[in-house]
C-alpha atoms as a PDB file:
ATOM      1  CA  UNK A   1     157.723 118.003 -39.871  1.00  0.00           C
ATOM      2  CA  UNK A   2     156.509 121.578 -41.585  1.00  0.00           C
ATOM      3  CA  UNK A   3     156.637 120.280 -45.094  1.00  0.00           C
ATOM      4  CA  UNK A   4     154.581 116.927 -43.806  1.00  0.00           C
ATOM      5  CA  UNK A   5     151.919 119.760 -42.021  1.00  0.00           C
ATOM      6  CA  UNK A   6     152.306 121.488 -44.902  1.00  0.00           C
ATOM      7  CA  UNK A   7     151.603 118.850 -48.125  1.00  0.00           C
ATOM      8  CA  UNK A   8     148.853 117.453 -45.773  1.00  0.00           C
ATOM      9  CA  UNK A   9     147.122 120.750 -45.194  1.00  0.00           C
ATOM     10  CA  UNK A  10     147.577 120.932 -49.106  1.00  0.00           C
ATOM     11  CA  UNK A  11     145.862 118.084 -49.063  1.00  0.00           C
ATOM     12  CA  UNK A  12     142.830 119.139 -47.112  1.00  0.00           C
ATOM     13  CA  UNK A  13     142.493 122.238 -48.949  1.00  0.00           C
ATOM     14  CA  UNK A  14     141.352 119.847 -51.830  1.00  0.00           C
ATOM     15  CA  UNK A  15     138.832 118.935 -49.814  1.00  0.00           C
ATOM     16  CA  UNK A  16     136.720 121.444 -49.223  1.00  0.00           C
ATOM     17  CA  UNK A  17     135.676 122.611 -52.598  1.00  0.00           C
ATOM     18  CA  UNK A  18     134.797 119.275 -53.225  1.00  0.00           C
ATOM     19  CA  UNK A  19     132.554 119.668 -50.079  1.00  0.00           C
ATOM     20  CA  UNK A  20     130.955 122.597 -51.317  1.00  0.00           C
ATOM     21  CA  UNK A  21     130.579 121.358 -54.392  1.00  0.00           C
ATOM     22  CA  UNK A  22     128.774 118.267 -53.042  1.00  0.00           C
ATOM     23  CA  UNK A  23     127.211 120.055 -50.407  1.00  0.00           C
ATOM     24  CA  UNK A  24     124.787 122.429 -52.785  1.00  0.00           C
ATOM     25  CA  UNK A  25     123.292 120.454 -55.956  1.00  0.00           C
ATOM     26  CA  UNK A  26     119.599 120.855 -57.532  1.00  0.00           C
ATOM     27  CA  UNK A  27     118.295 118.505 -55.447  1.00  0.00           C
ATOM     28  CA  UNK A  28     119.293 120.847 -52.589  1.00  0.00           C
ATOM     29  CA  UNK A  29     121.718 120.919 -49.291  1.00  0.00           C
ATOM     30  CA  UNK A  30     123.420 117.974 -48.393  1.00  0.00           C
ATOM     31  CA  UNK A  31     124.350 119.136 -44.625  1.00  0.00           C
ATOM     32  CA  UNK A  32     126.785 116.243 -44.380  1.00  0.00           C
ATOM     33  CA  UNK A  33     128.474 117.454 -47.480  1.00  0.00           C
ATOM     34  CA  UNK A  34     129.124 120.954 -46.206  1.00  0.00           C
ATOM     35  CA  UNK A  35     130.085 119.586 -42.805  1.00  0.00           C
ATOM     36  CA  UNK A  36     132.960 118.412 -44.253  1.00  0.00           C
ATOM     37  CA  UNK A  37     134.050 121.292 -46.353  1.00  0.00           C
ATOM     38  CA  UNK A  38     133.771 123.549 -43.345  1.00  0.00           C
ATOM     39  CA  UNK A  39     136.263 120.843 -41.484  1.00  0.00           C
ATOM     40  CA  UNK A  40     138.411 120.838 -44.174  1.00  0.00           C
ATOM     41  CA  UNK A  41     139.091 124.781 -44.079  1.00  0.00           C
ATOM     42  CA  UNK A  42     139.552 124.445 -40.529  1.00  0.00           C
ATOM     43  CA  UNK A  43     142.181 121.659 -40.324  1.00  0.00           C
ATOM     44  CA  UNK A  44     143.996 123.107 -43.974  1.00  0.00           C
ATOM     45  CA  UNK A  45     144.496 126.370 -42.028  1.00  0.00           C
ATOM     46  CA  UNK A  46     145.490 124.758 -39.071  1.00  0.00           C
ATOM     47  CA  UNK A  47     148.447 122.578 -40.589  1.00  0.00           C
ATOM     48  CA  UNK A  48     149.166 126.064 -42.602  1.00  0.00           C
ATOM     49  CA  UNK A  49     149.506 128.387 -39.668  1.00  0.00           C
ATOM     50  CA  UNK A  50     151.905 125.079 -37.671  1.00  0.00           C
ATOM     51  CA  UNK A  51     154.056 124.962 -40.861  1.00  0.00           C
ATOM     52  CA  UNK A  52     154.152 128.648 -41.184  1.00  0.00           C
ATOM     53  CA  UNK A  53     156.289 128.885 -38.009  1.00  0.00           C
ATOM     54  CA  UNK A  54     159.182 126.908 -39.605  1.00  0.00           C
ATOM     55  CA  UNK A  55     158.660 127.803 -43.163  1.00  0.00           C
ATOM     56  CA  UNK A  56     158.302 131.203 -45.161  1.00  0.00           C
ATOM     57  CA  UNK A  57     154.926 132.626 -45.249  1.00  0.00           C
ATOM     58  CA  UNK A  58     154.857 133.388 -48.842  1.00  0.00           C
ATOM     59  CA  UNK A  59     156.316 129.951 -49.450  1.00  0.00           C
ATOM     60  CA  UNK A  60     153.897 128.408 -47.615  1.00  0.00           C
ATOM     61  CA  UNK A  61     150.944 130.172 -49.037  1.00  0.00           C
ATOM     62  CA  UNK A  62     152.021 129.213 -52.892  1.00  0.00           C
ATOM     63  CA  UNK A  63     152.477 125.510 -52.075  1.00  0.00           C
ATOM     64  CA  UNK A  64     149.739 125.224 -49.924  1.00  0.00           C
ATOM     65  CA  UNK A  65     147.470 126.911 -52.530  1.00  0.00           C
ATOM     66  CA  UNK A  66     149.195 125.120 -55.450  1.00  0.00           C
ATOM     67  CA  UNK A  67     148.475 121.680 -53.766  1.00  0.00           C
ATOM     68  CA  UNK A  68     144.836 122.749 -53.943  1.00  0.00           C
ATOM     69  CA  UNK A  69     144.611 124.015 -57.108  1.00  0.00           C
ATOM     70  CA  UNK A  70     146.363 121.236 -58.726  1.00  0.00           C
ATOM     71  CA  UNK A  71     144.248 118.633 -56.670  1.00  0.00           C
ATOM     72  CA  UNK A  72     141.056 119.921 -56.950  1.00  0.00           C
ATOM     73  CA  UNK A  73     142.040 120.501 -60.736  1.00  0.00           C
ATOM     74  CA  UNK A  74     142.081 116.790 -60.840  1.00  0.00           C
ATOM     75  CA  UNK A  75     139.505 115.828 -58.776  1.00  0.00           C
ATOM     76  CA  UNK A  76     137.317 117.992 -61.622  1.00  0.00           C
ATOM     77  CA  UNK A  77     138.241 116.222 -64.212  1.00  0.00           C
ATOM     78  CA  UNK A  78     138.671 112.294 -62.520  1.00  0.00           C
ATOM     79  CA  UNK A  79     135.197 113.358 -60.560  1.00  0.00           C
ATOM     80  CA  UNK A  80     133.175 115.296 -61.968  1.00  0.00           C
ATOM     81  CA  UNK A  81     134.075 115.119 -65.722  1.00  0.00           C
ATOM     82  CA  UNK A  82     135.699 118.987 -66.169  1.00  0.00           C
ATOM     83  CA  UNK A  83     137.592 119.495 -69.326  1.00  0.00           C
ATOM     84  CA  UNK A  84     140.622 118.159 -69.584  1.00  0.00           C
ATOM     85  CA  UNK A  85     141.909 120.353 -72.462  1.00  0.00           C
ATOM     86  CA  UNK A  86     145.623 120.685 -73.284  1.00  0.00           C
ATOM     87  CA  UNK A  87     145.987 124.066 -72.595  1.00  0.00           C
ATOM     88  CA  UNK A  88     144.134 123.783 -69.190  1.00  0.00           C
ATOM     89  CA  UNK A  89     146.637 120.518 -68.610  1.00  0.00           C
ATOM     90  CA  UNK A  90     149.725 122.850 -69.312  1.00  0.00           C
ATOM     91  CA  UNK A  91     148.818 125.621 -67.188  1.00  0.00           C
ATOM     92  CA  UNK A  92     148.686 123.367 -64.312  1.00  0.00           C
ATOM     93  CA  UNK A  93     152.003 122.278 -64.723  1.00  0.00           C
ATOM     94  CA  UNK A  94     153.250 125.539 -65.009  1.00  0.00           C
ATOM     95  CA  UNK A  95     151.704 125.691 -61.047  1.00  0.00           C
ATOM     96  CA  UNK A  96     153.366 122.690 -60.180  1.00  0.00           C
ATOM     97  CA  UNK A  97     156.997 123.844 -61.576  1.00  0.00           C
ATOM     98  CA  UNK A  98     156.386 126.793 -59.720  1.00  0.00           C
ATOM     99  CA  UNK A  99     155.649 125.039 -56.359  1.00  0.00           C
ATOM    100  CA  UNK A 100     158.567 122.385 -57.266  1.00  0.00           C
ATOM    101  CA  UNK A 101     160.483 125.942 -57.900  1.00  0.00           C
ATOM    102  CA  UNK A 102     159.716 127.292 -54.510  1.00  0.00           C
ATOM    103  CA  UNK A 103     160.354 124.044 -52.870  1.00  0.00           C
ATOM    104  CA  UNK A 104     163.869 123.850 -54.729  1.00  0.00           C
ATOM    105  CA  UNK A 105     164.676 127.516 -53.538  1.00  0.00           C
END
């Protein structure tokens, strides 16, 4: 059940940059937006700290943290058009070997 808290609170930490990134644009705040980004943080860390008390901390922290990265990596580029360049694309999956690594260990 930690590594389900923990992929899902991966999941929400994808979330909230895409809240905040929503939430401020030139046509100004979008309330809603930043509602949402501020939920996200609060259920990620949640789901962190309830996985934390089965798994390592520092294991914990890189996948959870990976998840993010890597998600809201792709979000950028399916969403919001971000570069998709190749050395961009292999750095990232040098973050997921390493949460795939930690996951393996």
């Amino acid at each position: 059940m930690a590594w389900i808290s923990l992929f899902l609170a991966g999941l929400c930490e994808i979330g909230w940059p895409v809240g905040l990134k929503l939430g401020w644009t030139d046509q100004g705040i979008r309330p809603g937006w930043l509602l949402f980004a501020a939920v996200a943080i609060i259920v990620s860390g949640a789901l962190l700290m309830w996985a934390q008390r089965t798994i390592p901390m520092g294991t914990a922290y890189a996948i959870w943290t990976g998840i993010g990265a890597v998600g809201a990596f792709t979000v950028g580029i399916l969403a919001f058009g971000d570069t998709a360049s190749t050395i961009r694309i292999v750095s990232i999956a040098l973050i997921v070997a390493g949460i795939v690594g930690l996951k393996l260990a």
